[in-house]
C-alpha atoms as a PDB file:
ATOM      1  CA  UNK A   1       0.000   0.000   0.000  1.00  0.00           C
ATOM      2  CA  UNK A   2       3.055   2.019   0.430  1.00  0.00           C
ATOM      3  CA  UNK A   3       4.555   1.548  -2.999  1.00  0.00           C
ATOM      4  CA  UNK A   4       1.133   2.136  -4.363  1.00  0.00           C
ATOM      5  CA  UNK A   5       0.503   5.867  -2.541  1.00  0.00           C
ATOM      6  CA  UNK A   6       4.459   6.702  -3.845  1.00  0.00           C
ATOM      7  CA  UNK A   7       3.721   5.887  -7.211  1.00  0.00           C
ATOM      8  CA  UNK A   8       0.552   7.940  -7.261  1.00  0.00           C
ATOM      9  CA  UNK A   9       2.028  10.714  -6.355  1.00  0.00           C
ATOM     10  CA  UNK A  10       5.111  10.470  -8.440  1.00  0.00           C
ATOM     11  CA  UNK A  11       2.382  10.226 -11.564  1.00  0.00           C
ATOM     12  CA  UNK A  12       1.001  13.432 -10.357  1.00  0.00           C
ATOM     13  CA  UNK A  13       4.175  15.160 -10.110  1.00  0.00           C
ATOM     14  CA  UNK A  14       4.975  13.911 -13.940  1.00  0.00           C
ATOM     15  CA  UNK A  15       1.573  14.841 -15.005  1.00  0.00           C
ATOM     16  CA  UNK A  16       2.088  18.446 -13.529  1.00  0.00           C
ATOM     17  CA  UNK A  17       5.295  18.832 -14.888  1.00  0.00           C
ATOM     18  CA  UNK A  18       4.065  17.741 -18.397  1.00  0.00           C
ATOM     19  CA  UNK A  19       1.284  20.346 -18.356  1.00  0.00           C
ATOM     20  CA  UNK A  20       3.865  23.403 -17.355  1.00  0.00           C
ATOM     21  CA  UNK A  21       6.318  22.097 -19.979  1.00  0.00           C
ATOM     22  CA  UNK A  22       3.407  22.110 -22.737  1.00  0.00           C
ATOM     23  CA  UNK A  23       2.315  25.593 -21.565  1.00  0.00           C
ATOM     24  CA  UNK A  24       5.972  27.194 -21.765  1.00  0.00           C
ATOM     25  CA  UNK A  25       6.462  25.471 -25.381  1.00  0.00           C
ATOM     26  CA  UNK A  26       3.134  27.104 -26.625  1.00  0.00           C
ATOM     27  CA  UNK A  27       3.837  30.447 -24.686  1.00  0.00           C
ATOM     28  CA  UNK A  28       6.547  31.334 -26.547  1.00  0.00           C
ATOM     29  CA  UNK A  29       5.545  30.975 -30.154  1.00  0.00           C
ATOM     30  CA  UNK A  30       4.329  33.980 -31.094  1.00  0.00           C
ATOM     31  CA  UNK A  31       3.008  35.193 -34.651  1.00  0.00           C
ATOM     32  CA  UNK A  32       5.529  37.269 -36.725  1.00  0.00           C
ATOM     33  CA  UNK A  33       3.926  41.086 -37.208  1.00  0.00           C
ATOM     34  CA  UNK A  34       4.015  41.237 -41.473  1.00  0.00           C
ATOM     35  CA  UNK A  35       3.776  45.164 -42.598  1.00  0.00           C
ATOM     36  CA  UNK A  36       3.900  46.571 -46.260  1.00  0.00           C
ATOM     37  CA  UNK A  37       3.515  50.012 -47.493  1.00  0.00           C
ATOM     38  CA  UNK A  38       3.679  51.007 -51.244  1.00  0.00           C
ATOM     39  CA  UNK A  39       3.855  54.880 -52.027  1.00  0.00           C
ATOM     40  CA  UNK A  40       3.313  56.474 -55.163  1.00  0.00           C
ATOM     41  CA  UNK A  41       4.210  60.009 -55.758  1.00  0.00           C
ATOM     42  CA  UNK A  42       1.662  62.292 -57.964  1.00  0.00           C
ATOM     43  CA  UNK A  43       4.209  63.329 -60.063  1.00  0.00           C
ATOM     44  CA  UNK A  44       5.901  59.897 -61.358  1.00  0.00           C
ATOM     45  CA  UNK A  45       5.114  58.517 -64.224  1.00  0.00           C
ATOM     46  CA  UNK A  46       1.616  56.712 -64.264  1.00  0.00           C
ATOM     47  CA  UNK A  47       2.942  53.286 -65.821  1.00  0.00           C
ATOM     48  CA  UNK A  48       5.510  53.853 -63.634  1.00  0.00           C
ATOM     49  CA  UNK A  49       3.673  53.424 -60.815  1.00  0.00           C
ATOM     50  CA  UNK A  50       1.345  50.752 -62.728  1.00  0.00           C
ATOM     51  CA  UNK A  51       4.888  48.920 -63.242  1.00  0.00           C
ATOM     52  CA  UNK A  52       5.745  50.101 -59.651  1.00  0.00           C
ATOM     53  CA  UNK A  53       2.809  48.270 -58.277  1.00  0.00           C
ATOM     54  CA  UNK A  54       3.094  45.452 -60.191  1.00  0.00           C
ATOM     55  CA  UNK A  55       6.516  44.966 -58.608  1.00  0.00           C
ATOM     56  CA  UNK A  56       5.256  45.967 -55.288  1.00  0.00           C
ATOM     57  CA  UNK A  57       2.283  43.306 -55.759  1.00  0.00           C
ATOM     58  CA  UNK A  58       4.854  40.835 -56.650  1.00  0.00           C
ATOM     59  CA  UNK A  59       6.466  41.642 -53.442  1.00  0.00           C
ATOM     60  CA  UNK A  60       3.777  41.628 -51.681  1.00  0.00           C
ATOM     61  CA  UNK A  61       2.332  38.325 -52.529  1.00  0.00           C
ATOM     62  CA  UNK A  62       5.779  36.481 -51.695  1.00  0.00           C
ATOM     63  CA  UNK A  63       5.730  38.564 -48.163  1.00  0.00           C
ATOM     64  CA  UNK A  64       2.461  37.326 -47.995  1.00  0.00           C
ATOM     65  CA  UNK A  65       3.546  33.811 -48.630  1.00  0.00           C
ATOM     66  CA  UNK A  66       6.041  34.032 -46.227  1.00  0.00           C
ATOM     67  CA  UNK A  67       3.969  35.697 -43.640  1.00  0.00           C
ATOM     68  CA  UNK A  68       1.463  32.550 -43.928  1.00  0.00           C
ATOM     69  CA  UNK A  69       4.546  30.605 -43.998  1.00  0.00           C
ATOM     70  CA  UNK A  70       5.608  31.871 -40.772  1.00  0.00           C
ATOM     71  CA  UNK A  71       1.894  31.941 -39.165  1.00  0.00           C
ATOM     72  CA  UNK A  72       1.428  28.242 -40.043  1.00  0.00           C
ATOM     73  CA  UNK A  73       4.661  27.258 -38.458  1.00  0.00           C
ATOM     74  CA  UNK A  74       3.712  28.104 -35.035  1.00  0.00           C
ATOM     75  CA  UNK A  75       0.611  26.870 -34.854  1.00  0.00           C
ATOM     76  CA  UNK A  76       1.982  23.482 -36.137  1.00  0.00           C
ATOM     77  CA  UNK A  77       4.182  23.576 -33.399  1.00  0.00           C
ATOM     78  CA  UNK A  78       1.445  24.346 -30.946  1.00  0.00           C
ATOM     79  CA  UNK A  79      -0.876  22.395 -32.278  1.00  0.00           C
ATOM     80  CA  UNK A  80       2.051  19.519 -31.809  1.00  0.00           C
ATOM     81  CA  UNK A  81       2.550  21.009 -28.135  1.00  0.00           C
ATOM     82  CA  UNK A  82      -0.942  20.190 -27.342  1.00  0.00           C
ATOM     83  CA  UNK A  83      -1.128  16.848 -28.753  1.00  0.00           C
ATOM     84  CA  UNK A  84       2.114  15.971 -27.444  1.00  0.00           C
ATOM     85  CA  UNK A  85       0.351  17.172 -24.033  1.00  0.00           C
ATOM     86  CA  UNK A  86      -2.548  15.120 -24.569  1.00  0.00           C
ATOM     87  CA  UNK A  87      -0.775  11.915 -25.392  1.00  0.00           C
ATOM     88  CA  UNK A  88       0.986  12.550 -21.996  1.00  0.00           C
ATOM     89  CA  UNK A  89      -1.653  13.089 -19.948  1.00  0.00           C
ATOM     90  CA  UNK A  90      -3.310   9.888 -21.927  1.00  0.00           C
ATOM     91  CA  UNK A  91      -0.267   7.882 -20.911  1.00  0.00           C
ATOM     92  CA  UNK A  92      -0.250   9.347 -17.349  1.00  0.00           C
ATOM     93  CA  UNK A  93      -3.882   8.388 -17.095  1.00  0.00           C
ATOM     94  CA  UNK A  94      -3.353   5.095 -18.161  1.00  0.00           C
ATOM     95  CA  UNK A  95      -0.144   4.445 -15.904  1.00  0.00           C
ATOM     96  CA  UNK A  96      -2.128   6.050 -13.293  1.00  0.00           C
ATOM     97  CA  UNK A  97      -5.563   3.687 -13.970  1.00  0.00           C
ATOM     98  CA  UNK A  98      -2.720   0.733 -14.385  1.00  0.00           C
ATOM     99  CA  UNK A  99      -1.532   1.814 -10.620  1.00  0.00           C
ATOM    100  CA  UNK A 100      -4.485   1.866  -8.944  1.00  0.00           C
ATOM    101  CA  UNK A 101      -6.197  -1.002 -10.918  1.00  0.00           C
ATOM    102  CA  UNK A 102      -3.641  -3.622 -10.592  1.00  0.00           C
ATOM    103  CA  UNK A 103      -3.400  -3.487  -7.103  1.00  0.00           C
ATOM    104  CA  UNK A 104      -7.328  -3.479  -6.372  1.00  0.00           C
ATOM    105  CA  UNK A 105      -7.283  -6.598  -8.651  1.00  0.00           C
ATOM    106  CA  UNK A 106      -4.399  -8.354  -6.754  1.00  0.00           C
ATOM    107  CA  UNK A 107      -6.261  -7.367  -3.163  1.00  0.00           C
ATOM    108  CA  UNK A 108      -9.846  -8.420  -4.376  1.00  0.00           C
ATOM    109  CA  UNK A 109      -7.707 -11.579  -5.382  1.00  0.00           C
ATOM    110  CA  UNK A 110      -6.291 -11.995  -2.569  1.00  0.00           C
ATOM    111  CA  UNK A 111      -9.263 -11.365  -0.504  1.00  0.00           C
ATOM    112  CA  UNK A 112     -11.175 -14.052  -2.106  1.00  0.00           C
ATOM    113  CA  UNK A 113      -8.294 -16.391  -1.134  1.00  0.00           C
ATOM    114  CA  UNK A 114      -8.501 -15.357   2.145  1.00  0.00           C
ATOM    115  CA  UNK A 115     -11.902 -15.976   2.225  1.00  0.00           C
ATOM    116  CA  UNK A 116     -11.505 -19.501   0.952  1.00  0.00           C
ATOM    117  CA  UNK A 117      -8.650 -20.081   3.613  1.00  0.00           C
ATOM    118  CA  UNK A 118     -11.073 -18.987   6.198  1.00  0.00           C
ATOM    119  CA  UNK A 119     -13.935 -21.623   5.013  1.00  0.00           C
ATOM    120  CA  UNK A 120     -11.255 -24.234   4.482  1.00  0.00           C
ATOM    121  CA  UNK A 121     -10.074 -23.041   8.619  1.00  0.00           C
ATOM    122  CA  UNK A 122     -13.186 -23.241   9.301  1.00  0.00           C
ATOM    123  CA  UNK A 123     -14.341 -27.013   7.855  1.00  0.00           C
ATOM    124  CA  UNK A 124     -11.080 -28.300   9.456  1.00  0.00           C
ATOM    125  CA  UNK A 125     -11.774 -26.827  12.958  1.00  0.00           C
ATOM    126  CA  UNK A 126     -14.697 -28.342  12.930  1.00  0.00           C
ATOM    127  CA  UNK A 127     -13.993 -31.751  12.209  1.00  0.00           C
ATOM    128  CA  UNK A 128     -10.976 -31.735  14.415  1.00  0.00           C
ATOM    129  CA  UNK A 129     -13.617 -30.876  17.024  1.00  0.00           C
ATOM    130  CA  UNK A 130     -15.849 -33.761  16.211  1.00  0.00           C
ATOM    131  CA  UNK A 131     -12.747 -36.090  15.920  1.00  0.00           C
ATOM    132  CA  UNK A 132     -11.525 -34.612  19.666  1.00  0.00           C
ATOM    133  CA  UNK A 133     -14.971 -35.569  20.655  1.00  0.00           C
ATOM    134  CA  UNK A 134     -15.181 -38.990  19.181  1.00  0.00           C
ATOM    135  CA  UNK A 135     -11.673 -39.604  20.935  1.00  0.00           C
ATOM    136  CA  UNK A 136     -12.895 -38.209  24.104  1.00  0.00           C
ATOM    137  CA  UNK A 137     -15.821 -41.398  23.707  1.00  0.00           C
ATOM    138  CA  UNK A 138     -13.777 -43.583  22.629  1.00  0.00           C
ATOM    139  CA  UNK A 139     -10.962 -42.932  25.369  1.00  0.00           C
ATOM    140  CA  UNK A 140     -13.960 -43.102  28.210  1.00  0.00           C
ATOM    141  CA  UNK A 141     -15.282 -46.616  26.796  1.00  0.00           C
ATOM    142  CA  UNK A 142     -11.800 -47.466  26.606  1.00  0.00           C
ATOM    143  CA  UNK A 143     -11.454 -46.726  30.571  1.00  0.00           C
ATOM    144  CA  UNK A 144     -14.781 -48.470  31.608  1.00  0.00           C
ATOM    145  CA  UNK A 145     -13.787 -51.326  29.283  1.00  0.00           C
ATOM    146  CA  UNK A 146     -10.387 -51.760  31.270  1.00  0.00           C
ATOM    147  CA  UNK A 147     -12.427 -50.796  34.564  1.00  0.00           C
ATOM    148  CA  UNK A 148     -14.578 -53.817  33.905  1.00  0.00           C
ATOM    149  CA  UNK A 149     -11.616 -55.890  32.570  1.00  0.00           C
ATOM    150  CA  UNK A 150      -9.636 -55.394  36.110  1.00  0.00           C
ATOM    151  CA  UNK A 151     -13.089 -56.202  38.099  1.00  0.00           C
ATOM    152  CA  UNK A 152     -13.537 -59.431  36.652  1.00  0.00           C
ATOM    153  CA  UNK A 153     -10.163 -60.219  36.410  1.00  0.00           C
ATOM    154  CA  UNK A 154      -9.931 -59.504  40.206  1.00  0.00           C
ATOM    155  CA  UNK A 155     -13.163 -61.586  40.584  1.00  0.00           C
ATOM    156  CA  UNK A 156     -11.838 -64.568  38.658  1.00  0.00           C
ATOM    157  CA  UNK A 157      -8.635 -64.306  40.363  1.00  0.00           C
ATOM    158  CA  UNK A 158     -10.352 -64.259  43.851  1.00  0.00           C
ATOM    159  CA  UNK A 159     -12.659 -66.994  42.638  1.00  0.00           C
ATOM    160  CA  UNK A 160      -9.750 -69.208  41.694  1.00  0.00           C
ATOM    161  CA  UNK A 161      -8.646 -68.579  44.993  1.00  0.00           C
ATOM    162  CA  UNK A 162     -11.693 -69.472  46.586  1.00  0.00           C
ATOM    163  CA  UNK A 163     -12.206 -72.521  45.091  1.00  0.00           C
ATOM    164  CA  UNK A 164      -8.473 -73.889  45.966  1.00  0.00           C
ATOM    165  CA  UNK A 165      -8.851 -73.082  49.682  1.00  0.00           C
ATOM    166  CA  UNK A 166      -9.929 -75.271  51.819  1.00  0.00           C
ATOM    167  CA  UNK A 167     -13.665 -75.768  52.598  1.00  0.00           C
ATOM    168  CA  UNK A 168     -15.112 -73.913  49.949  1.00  0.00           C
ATOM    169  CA  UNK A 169     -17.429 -75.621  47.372  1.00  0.00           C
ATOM    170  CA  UNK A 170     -18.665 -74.760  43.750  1.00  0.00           C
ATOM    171  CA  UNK A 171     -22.073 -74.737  43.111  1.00  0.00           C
ATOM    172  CA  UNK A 172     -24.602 -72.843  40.491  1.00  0.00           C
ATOM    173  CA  UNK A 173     -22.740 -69.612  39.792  1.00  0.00           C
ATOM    174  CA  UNK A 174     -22.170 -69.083  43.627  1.00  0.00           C
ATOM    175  CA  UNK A 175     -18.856 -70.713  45.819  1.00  0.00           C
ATOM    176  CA  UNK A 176     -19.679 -71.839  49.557  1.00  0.00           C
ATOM    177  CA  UNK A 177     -18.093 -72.051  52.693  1.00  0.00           C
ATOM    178  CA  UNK A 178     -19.208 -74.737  55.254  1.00  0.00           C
ATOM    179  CA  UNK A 179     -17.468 -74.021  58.774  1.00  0.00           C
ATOM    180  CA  UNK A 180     -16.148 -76.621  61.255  1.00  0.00           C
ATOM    181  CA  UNK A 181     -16.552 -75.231  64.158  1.00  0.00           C
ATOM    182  CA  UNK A 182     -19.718 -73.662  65.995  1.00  0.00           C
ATOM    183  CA  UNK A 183     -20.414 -69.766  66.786  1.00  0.00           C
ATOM    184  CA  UNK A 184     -23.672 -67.786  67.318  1.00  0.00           C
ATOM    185  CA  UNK A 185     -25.392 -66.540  64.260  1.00  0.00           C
ATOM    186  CA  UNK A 186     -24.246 -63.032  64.425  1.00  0.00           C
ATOM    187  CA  UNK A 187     -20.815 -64.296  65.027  1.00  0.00           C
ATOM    188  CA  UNK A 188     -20.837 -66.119  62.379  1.00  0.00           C
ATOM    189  CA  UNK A 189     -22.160 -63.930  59.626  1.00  0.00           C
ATOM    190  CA  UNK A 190     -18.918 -61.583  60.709  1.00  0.00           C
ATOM    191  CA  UNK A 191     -16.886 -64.829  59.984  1.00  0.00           C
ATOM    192  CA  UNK A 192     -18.604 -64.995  56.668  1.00  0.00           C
ATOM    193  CA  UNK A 193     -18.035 -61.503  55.899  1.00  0.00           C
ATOM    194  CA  UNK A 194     -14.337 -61.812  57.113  1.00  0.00           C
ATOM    195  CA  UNK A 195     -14.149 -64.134  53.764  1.00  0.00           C
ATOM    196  CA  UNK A 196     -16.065 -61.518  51.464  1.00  0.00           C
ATOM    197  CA  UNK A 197     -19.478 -63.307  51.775  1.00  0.00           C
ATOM    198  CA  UNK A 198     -22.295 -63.555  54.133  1.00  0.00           C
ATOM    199  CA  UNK A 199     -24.570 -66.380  55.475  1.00  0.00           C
ATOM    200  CA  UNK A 200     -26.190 -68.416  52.613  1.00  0.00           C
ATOM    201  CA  UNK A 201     -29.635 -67.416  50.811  1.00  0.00           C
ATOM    202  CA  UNK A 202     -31.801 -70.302  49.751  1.00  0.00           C
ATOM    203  CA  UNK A 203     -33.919 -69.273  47.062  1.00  0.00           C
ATOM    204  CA  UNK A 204     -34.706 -73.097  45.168  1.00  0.00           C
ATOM    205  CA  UNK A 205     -35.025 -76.567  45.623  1.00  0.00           C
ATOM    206  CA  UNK A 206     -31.559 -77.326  44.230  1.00  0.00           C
ATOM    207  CA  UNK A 207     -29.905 -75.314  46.514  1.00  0.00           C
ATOM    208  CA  UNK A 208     -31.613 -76.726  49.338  1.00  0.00           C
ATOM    209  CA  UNK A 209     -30.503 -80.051  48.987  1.00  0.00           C
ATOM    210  CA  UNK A 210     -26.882 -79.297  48.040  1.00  0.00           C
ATOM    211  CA  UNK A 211     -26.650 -77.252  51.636  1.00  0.00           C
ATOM    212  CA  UNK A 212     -28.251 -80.761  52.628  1.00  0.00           C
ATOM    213  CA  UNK A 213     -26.119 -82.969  51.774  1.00  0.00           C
ATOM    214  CA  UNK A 214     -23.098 -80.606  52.679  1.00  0.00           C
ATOM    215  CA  UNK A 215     -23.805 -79.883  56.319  1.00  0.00           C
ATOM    216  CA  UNK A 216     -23.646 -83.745  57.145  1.00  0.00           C
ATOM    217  CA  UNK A 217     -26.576 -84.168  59.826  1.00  0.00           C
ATOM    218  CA  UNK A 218     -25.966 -80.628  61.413  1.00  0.00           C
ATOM    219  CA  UNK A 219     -27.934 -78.061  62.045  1.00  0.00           C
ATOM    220  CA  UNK A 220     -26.243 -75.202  60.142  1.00  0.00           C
ATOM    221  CA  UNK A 221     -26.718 -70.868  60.358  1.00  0.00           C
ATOM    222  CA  UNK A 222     -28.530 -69.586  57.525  1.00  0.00           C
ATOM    223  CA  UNK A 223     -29.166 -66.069  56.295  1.00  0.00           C
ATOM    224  CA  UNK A 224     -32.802 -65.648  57.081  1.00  0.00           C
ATOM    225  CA  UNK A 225     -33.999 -64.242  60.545  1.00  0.00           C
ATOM    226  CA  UNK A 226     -36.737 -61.944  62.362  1.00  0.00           C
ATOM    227  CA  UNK A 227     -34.604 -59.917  64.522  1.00  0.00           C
ATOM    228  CA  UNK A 228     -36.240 -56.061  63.604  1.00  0.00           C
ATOM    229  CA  UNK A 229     -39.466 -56.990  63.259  1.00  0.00           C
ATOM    230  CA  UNK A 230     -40.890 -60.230  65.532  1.00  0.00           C
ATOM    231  CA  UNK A 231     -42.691 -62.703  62.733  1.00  0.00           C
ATOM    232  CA  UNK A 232     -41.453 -60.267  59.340  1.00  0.00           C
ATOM    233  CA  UNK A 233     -38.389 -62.525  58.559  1.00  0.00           C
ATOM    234  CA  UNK A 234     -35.690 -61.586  56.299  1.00  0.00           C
ATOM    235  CA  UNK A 235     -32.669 -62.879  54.228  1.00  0.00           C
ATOM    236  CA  UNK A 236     -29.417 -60.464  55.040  1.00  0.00           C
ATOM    237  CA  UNK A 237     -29.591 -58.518  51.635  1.00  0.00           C
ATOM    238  CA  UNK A 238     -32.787 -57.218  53.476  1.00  0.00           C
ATOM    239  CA  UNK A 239     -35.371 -59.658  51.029  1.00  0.00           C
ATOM    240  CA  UNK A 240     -38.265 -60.854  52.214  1.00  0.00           C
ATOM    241  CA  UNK A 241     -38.270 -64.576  53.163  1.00  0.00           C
ATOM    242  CA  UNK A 242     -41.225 -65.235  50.618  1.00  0.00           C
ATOM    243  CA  UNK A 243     -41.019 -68.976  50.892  1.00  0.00           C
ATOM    244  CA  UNK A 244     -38.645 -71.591  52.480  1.00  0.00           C
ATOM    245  CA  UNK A 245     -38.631 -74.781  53.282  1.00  0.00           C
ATOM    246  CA  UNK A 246     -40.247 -74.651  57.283  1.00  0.00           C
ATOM    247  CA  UNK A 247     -40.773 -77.886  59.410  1.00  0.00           C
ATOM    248  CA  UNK A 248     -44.538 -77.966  60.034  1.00  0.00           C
ATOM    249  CA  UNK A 249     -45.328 -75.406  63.002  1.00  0.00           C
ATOM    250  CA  UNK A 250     -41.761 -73.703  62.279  1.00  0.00           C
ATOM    251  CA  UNK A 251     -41.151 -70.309  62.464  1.00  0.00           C
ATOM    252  CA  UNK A 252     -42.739 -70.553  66.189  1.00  0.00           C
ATOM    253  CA  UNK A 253     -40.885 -68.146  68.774  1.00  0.00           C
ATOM    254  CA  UNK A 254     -40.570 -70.398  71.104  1.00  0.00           C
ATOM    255  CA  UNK A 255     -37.832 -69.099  73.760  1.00  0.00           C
ATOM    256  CA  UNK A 256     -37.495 -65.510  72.071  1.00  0.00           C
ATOM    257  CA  UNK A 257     -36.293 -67.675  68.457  1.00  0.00           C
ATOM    258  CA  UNK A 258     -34.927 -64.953  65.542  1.00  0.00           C
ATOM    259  CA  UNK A 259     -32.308 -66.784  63.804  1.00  0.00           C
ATOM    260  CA  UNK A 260     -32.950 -69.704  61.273  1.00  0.00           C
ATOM    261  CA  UNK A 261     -30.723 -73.333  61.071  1.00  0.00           C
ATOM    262  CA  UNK A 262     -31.373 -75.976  57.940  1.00  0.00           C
ATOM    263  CA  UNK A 263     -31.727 -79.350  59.331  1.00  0.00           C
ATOM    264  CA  UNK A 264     -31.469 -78.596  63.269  1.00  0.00           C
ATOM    265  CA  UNK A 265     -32.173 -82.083  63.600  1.00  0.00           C
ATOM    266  CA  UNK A 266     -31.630 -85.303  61.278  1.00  0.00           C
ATOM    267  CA  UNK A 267     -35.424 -84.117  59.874  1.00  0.00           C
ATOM    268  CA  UNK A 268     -35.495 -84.480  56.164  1.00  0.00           C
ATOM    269  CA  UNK A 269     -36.611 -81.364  53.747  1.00  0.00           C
ATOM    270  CA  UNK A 270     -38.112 -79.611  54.908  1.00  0.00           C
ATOM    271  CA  UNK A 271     -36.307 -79.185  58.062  1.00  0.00           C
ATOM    272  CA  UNK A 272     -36.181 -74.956  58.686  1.00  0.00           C
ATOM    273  CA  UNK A 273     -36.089 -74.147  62.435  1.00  0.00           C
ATOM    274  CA  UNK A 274     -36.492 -71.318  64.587  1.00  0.00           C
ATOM    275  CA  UNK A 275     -33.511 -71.138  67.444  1.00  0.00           C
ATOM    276  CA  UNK A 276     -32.048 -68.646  69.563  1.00  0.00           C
ATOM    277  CA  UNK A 277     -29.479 -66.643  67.784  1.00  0.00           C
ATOM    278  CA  UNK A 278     -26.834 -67.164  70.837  1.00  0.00           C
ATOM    279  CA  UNK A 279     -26.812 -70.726  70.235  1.00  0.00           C
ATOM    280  CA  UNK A 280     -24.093 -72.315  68.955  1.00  0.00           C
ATOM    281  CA  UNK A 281     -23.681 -74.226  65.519  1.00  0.00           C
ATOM    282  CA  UNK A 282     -21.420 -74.524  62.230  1.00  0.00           C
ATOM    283  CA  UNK A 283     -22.476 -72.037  59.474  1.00  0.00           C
ATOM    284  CA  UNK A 284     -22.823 -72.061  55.764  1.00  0.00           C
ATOM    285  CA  UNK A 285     -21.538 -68.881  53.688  1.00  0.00           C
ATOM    286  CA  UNK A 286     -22.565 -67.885  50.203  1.00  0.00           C
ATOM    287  CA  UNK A 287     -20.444 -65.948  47.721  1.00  0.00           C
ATOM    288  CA  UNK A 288     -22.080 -64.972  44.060  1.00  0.00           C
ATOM    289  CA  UNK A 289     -19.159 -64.896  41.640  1.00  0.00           C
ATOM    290  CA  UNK A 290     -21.494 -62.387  39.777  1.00  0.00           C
ATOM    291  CA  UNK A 291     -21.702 -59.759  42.220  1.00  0.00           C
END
């Protein structure tokens, strides 16, 4: 822009100094001042003078011819002044349109270019956004993914341990514990818990007899008891004992009874009882490998 406001004014300068050159040339061509005078006395001879004047004529008509000579001279030359003027200021015009054309041209060029960069800016910012966005997703799936992974390689891991340690038992998606010695219910569920389980929850027929057969003809802790609420019983994940497998006349509350064995006695299935939660017998914990 710089260049462009020096070379405008330098074509003004040159277009002033053209003018002032074309008005000096034409200023000082001036027209030659032609005179003639012929004067005949009264006494000469008559066709002396006729002669006279036919001389002087003569004379007259090549001054005449070089007066008109001289006249058109300088008007030639001002006449090629003024042209040569005009075909300057044409040219200065032209250099001058060429000055301030070429570089509106280039900018509206360039501005459409910048214009186009700006879209393309645009377009690409805004898919590097959505990609940014779709990593973000991806990255968090990728963390709950390995969050999951870890859990269940922890659980199978713990599971595998489980199942090698003494006393525990595989049976329909859940591992069990059967105890050897004998504790009070509530001492027992803290055993159970010790071991990352709690006292067992019957829920089928299945399960039922595989506690049966494990237990071996003793009375064994189970999850269910009354203790909150005299007569509401409940499993230890707070459930509601729905249905179980009772001896007849069992729950009965006999002697302040909360807590609930499997098989108190040698009774077959179904052999529930009522007991004191103090008293003392061997314990059957529950772990689900799904939890």
């Amino acid at each position: 822009m710089i260049h462009d406001k020096k070379r405008k004014k330098n074509c003004i300068h040159h277009l002033k100094e053209t003018l002032k050159m074309a008005e000096s040339a034409c200023a000082n061509s001036r027209f030659p001042v032609v005179r003639t005078s012929t004067i005949v006395k009264d006494n000469e001879n008559p066709y002396e003078g006729i002669y006279m004047n036919e001389g002087t004529e003569t004379q007259v008509n090549k001054s005449n011819k070089r007066t008109m000579t001289s006249v058109s001279e300088p008007c030639t030359a001002r006449f090629r002044c003024y042209t040569l003027a005009v075909v300057f200021l044409l040219s200065l015009i032209v250099i001058l349109l060429a000055v301030v054309a070429i570089p509106w041209i280039k900018f509206n060029n360039l501005t459409k270019e910048r214009n186009q960069l700006q879209r393309s800016y645009n377009n690409l910012t805004f898919e590097r956004d959505q990609l940014e966005a779709s990593y973000k997703q991806v990255a968090e799936e990728r963390d709950q993914f390995q969050m999951k992974r870890d859990e269940l390689q922890k659980k199978l891991s713990q599971l595998k341990e489980d199942i090698n340690t003494p006393g525990w038992r595989y049976f329909n998606s859940s591992i069990y514990y059967i105890s050897t010695e004998k504790k009070s219910w509530s001492e027992s569920r803290q055993d159970c818990k010790r071991r990352g389980a709690d006292l067992v929850i019957i829920t089928s027929r299945e399960e039922q007899d595989f506690v049966e057969v494990w237990r071996g003809g003793q009375g064994a802790w189970i999850g269910a008891n009354d203790q909150k609420i005299e007569g509401v019983w409940k499993w230890v994940d707070g459930t509601s004992v729905t249905s179980g497998f009772w001896s007849r006349g069992e729950p009965n509350n006999k002697g302040n009874e909360d807590c609930a064995v499997s098989g108190y006695r040698s009774e077959p299935v179904p052999n529930w009882f009522d007991v004191s939660c103090s008293s003392q017998n061997i314990w059957i914990c529950e772990k689900n490998i799904n939890s």
